[in-house]
N, C-alpha and C. Protein backbone atom coordinates (compact mmCIF):
# COMPACT_ATOMS: atom_id res chain seq x y z
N UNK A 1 -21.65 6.20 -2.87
CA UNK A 1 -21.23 6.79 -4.12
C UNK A 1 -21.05 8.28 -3.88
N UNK A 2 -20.14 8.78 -4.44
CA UNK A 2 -19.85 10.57 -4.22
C UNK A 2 -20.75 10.53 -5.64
N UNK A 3 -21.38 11.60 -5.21
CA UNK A 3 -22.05 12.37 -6.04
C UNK A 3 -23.04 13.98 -5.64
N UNK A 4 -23.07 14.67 -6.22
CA UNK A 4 -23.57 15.72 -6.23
C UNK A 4 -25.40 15.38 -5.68
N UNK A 5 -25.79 15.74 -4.63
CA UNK A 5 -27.02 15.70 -4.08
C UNK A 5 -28.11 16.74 -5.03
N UNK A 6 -27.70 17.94 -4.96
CA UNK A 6 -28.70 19.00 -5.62
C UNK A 6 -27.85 20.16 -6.41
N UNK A 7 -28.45 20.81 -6.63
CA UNK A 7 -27.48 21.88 -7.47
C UNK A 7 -26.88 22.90 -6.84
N UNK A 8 -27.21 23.18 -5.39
CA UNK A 8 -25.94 24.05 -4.34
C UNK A 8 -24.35 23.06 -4.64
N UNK A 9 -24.83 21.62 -4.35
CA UNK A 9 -23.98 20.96 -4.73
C UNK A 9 -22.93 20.66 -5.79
N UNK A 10 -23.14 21.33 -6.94
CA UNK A 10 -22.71 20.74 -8.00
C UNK A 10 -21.12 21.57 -8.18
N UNK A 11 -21.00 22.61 -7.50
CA UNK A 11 -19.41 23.04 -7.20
C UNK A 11 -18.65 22.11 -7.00
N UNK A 12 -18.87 21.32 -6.25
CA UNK A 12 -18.56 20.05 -5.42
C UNK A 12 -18.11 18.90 -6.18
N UNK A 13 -19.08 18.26 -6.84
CA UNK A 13 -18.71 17.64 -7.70
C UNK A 13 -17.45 17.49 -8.12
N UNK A 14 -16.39 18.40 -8.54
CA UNK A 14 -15.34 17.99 -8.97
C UNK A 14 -14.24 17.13 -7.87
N UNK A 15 -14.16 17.71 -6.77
CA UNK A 15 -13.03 17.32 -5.93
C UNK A 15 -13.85 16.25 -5.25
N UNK A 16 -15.12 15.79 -5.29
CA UNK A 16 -15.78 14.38 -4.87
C UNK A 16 -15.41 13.15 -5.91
N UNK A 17 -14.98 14.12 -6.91
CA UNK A 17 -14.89 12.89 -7.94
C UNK A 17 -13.47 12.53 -8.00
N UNK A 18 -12.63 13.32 -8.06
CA UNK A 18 -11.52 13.80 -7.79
C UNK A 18 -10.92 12.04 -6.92
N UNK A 19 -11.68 12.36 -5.23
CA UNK A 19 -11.59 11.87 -4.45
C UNK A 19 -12.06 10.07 -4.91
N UNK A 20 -13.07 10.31 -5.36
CA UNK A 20 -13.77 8.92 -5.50
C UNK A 20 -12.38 8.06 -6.77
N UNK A 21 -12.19 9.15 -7.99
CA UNK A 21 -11.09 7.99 -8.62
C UNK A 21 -10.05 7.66 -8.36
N UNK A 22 -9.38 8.31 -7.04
CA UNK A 22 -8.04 8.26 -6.23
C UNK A 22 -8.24 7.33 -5.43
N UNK A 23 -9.20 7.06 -4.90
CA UNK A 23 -9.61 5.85 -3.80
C UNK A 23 -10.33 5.12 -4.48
N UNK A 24 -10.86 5.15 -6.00
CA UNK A 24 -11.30 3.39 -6.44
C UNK A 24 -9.84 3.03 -7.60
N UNK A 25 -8.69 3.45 -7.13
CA UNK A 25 -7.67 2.94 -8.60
C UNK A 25 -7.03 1.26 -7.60
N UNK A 26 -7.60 1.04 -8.67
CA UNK A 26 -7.28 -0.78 -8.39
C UNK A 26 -5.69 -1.44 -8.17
N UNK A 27 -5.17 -2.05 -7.33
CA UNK A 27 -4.09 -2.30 -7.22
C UNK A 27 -3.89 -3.04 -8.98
N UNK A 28 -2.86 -3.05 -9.58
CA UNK A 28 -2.10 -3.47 -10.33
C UNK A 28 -1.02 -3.34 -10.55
N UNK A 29 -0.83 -4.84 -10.91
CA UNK A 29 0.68 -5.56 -11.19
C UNK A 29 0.38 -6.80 -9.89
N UNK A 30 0.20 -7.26 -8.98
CA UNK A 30 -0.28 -7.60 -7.90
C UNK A 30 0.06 -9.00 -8.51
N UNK A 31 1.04 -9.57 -7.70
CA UNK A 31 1.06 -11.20 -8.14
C UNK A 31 0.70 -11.87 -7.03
N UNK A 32 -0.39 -12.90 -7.68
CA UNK A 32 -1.27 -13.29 -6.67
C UNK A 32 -2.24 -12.41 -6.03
N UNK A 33 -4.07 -12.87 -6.02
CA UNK A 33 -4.64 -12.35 -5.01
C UNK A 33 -4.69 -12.07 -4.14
N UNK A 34 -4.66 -11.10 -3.46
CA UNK A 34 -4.44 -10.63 -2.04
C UNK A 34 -6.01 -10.64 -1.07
N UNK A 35 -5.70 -11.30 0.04
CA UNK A 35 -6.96 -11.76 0.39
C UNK A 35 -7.58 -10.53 1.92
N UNK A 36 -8.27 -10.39 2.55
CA UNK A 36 -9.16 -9.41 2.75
C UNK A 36 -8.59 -9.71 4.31
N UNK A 37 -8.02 -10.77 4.77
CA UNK A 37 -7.39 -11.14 6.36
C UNK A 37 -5.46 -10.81 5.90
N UNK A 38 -5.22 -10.30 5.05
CA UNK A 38 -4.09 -9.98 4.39
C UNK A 38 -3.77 -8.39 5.21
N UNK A 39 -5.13 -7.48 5.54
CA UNK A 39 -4.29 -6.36 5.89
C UNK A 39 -5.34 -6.29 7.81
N UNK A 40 -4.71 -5.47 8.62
CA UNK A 40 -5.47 -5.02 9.32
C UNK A 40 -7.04 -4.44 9.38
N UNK A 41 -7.59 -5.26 10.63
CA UNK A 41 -9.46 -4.67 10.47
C UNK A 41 -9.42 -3.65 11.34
N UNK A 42 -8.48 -3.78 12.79
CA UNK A 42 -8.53 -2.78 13.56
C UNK A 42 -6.99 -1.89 13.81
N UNK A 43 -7.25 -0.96 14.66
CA UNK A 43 -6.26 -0.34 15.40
C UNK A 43 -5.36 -0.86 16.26
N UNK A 44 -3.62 -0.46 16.58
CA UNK A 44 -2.93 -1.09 17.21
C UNK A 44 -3.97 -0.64 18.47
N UNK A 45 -3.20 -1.31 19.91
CA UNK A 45 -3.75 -1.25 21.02
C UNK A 45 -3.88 0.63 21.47
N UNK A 46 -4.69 0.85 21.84
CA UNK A 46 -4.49 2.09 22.22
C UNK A 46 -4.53 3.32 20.97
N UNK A 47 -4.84 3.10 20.26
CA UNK A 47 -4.74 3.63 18.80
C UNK A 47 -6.62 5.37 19.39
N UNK A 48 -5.71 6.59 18.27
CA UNK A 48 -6.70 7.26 18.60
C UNK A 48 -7.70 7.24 17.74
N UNK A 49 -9.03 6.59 17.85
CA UNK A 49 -9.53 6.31 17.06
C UNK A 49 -10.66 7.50 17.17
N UNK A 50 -11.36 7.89 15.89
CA UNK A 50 -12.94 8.99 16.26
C UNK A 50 -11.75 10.69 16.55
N UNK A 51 -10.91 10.55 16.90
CA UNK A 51 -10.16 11.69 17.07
C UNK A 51 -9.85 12.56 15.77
N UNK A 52 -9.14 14.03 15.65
CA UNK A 52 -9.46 14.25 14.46
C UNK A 52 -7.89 14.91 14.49
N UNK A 53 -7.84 15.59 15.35
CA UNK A 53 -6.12 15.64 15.72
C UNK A 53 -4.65 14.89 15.03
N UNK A 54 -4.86 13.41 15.63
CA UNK A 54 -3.99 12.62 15.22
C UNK A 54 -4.27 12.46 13.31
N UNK A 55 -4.90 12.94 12.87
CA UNK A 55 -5.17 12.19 11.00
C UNK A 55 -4.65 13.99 10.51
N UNK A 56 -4.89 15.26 11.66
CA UNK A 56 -4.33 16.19 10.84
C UNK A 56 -2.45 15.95 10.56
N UNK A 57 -2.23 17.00 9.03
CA UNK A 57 -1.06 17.14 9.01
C UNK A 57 -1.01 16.79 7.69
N UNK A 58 0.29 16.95 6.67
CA UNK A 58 0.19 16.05 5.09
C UNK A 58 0.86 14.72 5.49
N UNK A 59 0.04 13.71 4.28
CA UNK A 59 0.27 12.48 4.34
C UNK A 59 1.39 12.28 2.59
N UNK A 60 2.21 11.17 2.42
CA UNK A 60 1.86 10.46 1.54
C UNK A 60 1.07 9.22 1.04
N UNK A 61 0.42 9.35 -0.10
CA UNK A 61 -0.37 7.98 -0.04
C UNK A 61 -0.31 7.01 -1.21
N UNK A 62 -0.40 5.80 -0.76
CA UNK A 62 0.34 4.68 -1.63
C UNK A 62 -0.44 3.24 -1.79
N UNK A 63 -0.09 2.73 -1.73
CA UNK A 63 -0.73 1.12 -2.05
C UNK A 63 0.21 0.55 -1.14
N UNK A 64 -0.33 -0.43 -0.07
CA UNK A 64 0.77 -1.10 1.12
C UNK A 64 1.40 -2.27 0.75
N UNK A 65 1.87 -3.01 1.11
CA UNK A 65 2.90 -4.03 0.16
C UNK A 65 2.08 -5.20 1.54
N UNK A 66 1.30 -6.19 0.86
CA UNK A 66 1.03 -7.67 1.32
C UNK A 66 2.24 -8.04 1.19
N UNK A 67 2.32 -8.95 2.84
CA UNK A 67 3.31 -10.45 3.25
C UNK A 67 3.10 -11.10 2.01
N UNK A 68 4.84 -10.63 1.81
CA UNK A 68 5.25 -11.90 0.76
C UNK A 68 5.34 -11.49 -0.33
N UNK A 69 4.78 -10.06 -0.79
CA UNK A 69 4.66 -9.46 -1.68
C UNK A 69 5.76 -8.42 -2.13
N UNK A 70 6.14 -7.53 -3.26
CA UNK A 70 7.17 -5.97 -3.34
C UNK A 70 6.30 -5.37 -4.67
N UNK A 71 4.64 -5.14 -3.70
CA UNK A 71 4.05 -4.25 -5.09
C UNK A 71 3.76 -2.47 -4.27
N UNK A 72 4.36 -2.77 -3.23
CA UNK A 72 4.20 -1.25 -2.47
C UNK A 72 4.59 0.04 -3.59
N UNK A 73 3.73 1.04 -3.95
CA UNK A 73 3.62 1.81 -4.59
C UNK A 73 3.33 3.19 -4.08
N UNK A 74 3.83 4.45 -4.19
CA UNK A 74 3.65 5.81 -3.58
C UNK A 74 2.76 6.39 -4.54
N UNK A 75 1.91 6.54 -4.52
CA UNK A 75 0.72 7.35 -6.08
C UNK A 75 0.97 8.77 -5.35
N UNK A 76 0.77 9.36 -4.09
CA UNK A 76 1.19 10.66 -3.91
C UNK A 76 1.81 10.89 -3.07
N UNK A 77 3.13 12.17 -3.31
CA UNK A 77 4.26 11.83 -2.36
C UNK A 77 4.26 12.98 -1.37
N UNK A 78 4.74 13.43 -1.28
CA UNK A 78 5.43 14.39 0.20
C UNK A 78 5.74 15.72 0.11
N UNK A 79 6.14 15.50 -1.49
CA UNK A 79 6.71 17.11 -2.21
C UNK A 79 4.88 17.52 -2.31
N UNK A 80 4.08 16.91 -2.89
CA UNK A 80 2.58 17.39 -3.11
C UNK A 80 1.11 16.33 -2.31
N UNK A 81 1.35 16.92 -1.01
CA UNK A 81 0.60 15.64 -0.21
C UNK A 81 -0.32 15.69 -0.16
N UNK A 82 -0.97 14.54 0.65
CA UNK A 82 -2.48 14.47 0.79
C UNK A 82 -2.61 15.54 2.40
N UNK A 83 -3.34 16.26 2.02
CA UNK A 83 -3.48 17.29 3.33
C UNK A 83 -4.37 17.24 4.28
N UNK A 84 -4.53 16.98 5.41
CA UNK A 84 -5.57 16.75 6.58
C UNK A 84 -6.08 17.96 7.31
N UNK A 85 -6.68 18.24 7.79
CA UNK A 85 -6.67 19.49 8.37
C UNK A 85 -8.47 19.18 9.58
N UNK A 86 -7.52 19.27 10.80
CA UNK A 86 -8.52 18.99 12.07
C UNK A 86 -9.37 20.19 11.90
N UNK A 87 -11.01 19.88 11.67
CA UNK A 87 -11.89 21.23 11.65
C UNK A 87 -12.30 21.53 13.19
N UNK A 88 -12.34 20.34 13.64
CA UNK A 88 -13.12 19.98 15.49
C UNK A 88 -12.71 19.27 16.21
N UNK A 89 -13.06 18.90 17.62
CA UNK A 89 -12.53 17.19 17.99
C UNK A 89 -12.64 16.10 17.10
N UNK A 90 -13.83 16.49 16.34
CA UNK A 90 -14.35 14.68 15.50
C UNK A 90 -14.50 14.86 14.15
N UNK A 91 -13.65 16.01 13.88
CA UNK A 91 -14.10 16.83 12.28
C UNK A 91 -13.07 16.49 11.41
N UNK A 92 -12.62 16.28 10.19
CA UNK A 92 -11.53 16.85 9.32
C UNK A 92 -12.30 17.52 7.70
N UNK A 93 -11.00 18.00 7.31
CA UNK A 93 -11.15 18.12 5.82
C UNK A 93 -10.00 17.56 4.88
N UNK A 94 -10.36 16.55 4.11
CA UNK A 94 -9.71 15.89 3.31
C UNK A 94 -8.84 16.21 2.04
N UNK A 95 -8.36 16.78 1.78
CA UNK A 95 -7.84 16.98 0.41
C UNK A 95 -6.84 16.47 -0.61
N UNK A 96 -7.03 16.40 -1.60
CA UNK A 96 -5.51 15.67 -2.31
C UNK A 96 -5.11 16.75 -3.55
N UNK A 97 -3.84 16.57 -3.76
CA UNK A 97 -3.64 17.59 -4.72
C UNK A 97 -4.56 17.75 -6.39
N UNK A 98 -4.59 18.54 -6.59
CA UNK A 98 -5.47 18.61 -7.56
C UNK A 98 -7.26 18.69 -7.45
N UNK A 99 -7.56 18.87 -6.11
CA UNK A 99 -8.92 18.61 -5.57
C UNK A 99 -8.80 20.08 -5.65
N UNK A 100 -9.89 21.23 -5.71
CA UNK A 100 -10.12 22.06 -5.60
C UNK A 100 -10.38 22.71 -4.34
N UNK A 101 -10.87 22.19 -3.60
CA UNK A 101 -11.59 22.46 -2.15
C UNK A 101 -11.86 21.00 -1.31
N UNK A 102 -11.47 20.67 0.31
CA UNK A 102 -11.17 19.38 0.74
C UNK A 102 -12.68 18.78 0.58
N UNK A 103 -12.53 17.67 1.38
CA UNK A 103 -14.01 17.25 1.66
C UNK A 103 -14.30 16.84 2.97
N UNK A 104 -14.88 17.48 3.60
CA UNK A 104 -15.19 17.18 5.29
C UNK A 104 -15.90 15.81 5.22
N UNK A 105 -15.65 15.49 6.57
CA UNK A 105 -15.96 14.20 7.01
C UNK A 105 -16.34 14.48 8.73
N UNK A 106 -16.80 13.87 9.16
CA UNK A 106 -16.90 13.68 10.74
C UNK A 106 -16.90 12.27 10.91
N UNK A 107 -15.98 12.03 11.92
CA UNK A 107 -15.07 10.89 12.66
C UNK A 107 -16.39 10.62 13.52
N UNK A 108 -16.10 8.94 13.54
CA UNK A 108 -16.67 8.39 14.36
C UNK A 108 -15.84 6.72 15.34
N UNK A 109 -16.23 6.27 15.98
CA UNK A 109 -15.39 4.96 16.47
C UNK A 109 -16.51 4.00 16.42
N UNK A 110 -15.84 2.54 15.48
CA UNK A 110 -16.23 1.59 15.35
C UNK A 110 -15.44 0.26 15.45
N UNK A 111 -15.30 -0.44 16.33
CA UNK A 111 -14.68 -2.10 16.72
C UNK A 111 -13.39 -1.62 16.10
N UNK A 112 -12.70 -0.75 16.88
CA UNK A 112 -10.89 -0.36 16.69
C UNK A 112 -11.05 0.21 15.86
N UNK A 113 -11.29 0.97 14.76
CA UNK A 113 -10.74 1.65 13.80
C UNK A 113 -11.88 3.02 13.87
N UNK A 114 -11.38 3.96 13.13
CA UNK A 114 -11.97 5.53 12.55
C UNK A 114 -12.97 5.08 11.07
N UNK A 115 -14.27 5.66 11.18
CA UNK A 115 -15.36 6.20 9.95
C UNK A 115 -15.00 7.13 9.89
N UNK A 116 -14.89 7.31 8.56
CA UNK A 116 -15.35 8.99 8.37
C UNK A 116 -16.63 9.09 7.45
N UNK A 117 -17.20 9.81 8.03
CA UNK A 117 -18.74 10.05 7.76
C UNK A 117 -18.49 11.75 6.84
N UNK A 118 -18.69 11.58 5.34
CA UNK A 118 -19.31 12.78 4.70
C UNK A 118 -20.25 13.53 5.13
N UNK A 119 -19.63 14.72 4.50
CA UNK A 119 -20.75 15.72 5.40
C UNK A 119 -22.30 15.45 4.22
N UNK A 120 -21.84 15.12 3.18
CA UNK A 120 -23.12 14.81 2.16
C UNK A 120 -23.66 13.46 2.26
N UNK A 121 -23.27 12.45 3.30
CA UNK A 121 -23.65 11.56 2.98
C UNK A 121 -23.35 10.28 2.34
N UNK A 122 -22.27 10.68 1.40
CA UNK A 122 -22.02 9.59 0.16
C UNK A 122 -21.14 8.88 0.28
N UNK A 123 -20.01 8.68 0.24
CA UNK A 123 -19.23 7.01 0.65
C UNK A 123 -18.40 7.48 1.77
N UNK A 124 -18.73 6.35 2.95
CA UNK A 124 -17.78 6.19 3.93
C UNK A 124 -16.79 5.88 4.12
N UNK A 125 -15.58 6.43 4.53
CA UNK A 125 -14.06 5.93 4.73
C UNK A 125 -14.04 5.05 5.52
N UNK A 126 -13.32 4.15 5.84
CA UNK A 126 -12.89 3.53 7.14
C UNK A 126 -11.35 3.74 7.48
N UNK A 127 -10.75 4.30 8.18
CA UNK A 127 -9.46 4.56 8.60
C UNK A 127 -8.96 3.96 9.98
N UNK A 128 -7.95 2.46 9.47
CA UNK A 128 -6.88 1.96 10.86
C UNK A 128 -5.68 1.97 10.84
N UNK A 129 -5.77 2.64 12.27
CA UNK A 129 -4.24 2.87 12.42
C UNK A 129 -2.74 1.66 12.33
N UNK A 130 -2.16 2.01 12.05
CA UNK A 130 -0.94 1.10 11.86
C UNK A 130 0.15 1.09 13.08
N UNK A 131 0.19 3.01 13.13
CA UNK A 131 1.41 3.58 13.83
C UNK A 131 0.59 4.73 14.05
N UNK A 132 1.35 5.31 14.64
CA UNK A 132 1.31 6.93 15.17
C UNK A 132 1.06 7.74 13.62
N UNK A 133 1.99 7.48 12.97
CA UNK A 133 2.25 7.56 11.78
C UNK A 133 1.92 7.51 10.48
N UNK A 134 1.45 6.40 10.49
CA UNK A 134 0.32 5.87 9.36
C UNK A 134 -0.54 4.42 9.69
N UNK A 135 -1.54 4.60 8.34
CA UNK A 135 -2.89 4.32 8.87
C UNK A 135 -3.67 3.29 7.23
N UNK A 136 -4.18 2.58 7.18
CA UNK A 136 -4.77 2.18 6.21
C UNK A 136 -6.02 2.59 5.98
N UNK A 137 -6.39 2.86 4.73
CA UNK A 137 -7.49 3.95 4.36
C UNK A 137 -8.44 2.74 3.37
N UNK A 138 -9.52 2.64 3.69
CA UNK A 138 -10.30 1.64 2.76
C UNK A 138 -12.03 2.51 2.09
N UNK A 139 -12.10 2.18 1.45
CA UNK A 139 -13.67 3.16 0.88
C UNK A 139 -14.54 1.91 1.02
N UNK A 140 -15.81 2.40 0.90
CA UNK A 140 -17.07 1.79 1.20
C UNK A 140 -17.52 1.52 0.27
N UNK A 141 -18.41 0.07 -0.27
CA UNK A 141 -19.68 0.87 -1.09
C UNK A 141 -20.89 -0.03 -0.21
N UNK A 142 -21.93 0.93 -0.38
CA UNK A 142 -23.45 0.52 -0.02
C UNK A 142 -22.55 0.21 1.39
N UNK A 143 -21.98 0.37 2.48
CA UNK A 143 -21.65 0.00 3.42
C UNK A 143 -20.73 -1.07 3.76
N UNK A 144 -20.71 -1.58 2.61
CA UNK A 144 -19.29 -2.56 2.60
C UNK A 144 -18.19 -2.42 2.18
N UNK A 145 -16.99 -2.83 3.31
CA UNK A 145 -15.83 -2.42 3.21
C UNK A 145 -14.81 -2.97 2.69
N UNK A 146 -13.91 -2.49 1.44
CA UNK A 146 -13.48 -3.06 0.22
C UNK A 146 -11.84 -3.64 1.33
N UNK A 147 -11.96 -3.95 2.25
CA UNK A 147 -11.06 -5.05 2.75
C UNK A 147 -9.67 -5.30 1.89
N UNK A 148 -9.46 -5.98 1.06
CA UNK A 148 -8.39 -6.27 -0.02
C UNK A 148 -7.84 -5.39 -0.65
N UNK A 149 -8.17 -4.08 -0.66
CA UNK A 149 -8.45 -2.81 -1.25
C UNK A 149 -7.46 -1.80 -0.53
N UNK A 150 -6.70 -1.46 0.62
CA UNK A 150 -6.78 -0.50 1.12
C UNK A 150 -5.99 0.36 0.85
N UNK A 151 -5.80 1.89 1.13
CA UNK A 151 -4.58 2.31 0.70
C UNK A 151 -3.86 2.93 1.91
N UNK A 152 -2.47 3.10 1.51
CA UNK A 152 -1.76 3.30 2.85
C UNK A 152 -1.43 5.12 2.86
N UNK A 153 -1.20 5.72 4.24
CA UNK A 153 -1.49 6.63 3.91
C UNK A 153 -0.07 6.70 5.41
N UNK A 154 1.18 7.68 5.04
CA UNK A 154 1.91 7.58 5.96
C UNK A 154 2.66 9.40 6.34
N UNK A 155 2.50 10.02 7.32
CA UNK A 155 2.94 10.90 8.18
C UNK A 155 4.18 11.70 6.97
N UNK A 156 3.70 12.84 6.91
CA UNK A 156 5.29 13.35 5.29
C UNK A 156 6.52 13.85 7.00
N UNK A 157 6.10 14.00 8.12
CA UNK A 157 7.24 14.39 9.25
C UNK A 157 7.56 14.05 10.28
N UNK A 158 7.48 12.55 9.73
CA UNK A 158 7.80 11.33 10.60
C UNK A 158 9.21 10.81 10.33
């Protein structure tokens, strides 16, 4: 859960929350359930995973369109992107428009795909690659990964 730890924290708060209702907005319109072996668990072959390099740069980000499906949706586009920005080898900072200040994370590698680990602690990303390009973005809760859920997140200078 994003949330404010103590009261150094509570600046924070906004662009955690920010973050948290941008990554829990529920697919809708969706005909038919979309099932959790429906999108990628890992990285193509060779994919840079734990790296922090390849995720900098602006993204747009969207909802991915399931086989068989035409519910692919852009929620943020290119003119006002989602912004990455490499802090280290294994570092980023996250931001989306309207967030005040990003939110760091530190990269880690797990069975093909990227964690991103908060610097506070509070919900883990899981990020797999697709392409060079773009990548499917899924949130956590209590450690479990919302699978059926993910959102797509694709390169604005590609």
């Amino acid at each position: 859960m994003l949330r404010c730890i103590n009261k150094q924290n509570e600046g924070n708060d906004l662009h955690r929350n920010s973050l948290k209702n941008l990554l829990g907005i529920g697919l809708v319109g969706m005909a038919g359930a979309v099932q959790a072996e429906d999108f990628p668990r890992a990285g193509y072959e060779g994919a840079p995973n734990g790296l922090a390099a390849p995720f900098a740069g602006d993204w747009s980000l969207g909802f991915p369109e399931p086989e068989g499906t035409i519910v692919s949706a852009t929620t943020i586009d290119c003119l006002d992107p989602v912004r990455i920005v490499a802090t280290g080898e294994g570092t980023i900072d996250f931001k989306t428009p309207g967030m005040p200040t990003p939110v760091p994370f530190e990269l880690g590698v797990f069975e093909g795909r990227t964690t991103w680990l908060p610097a506070d602690n509070s919900q883990t990303v899981v990020a797999v690659w697709l392409t060079h390009d773009s990548f499917h973005f899924y949130v956590t809760d209590i450690g479990k990964v919302d699978w059926p859920n993910p959102r797509l997140l694709k390169r604005c200078d590609a």
